[in-house]
Protein backbone atom coordinates (compact mmCIF):
# COMPACT_ATOMS: atom_id res chain seq x y z
CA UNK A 1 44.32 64.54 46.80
CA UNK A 2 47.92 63.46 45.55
CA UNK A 3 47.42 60.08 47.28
CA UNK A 4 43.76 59.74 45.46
CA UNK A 5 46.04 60.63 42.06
CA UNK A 6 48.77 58.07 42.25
CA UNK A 7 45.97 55.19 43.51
CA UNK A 8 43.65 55.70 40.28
CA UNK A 9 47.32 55.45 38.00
CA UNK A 10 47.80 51.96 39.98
CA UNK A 11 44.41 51.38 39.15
CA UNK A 12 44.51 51.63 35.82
CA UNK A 13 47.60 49.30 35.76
CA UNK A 14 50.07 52.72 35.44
CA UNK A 15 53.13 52.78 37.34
CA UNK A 16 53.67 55.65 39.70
CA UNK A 17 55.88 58.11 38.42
CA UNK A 18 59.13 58.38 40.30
CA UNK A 19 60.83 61.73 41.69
CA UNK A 20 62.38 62.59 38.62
CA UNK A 21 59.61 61.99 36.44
CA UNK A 22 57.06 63.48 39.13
CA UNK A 23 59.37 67.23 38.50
CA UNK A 24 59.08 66.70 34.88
CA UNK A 25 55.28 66.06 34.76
CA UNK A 26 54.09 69.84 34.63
CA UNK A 27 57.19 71.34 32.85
CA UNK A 28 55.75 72.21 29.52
CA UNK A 29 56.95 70.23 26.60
CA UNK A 30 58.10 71.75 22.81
CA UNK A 31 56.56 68.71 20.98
CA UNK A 32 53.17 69.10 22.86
CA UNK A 33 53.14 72.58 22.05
CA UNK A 34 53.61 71.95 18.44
CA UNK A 35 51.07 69.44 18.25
CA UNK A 36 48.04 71.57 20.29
CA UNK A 37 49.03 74.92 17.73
CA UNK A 38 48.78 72.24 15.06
CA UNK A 39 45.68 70.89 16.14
CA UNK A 40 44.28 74.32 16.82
CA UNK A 41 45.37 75.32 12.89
CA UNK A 42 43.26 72.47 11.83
CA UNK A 43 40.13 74.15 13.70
CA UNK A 44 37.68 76.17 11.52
CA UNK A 45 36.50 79.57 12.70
CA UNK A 46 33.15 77.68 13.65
CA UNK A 47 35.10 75.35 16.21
CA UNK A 48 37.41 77.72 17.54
CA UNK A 49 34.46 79.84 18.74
CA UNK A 50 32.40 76.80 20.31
CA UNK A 51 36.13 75.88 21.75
CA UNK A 52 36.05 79.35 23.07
CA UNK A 53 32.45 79.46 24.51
CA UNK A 54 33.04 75.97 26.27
CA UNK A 55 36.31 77.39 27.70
CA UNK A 56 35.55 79.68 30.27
CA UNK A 57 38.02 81.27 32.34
CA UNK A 58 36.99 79.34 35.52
CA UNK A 59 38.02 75.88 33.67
CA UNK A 60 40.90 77.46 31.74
CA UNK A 61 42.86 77.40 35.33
CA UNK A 62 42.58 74.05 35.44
CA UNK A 63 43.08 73.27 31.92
CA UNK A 64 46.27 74.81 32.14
CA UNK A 65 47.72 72.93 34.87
CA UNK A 66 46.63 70.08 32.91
CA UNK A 67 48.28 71.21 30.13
CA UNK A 68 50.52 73.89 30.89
CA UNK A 69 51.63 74.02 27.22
CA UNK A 70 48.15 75.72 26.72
CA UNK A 71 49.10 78.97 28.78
CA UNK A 72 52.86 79.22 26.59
CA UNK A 73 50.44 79.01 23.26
CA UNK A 74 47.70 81.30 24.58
CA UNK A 75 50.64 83.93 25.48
CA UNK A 76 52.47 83.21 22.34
CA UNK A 77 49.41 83.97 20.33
CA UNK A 78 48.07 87.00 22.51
CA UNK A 79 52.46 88.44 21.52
CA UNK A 80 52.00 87.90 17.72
CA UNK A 81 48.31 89.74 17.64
CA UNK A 82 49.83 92.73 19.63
CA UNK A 83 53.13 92.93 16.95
CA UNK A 84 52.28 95.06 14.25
CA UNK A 85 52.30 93.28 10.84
CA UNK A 86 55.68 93.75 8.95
CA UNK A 87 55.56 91.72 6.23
CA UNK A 88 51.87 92.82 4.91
CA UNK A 89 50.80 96.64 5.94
CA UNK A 90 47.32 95.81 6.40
CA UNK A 91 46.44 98.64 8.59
CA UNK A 92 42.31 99.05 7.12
CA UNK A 93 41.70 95.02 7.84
CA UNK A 94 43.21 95.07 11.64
CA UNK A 95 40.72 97.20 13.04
CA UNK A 96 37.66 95.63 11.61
CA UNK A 97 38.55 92.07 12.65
CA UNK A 98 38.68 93.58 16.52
CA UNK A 99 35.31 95.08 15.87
CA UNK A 100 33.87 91.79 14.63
CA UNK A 101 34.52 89.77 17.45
CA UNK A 102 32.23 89.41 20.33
CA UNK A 103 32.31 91.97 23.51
CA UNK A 104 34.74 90.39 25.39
CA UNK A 105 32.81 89.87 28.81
CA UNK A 106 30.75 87.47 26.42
CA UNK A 107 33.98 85.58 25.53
CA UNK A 108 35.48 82.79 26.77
CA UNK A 109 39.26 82.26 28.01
CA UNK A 110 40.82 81.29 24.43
CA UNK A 111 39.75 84.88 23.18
CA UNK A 112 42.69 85.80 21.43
CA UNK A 113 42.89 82.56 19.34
CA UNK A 114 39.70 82.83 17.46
């Protein structure tokens, strides 16, 4: 399967990564990170919940090796929402939004952005 990966970058006119860059390739990368949490703050609630249907926990394994910054955010997230709120006591609105959602065998892998 590798070999079938580095033919389709020569392909497409890519060069092959070397050793170096080949280590590097699934570290997870700061500026990526910023720029999917960005993209996901853009979202509406609308989107984030057909994001969430679509992404089901069968093709979240492999979206996450695709983009491994997607497992840091999802675990970043899922930290914050377990934190109580310090800034804002806002004990009577926590409870409802958790009731709102969707039973969660009905929900897809990006649960706890939505």
């Amino acid at each position: 399967m590798e070999g079938e990966s580095l033919m389709a970058l020569e392909d497409v006119g890519i060069e092959p990564p070397n050793e170096d860059a080949r280590k590097m390739i699934f570290n997870p990368s700061e500026e990526m990170q910023t720029v999917l949490m960005t993209r996901l703050a853009e979202m509406t609630e609308e989107e984030l919940n057909a994001l969430d249907e679509a992404i089901t926990p069968k093709v979240m394994n492999v979206l996450v090796k695709f983009l491994p910054e997607l497992q840091i955010l999802i675990e970043r997230i899922a930290q914050v929402r377990e934190q109580p709120e310090q800034d804002e006591p806002m004990e009577d609105t926590k409870p409802m939004e958790k009731e709102q959602l969707p039973p969660e065998e009905t929900m897809g892998a990006l649960k706890d952005i939505a």
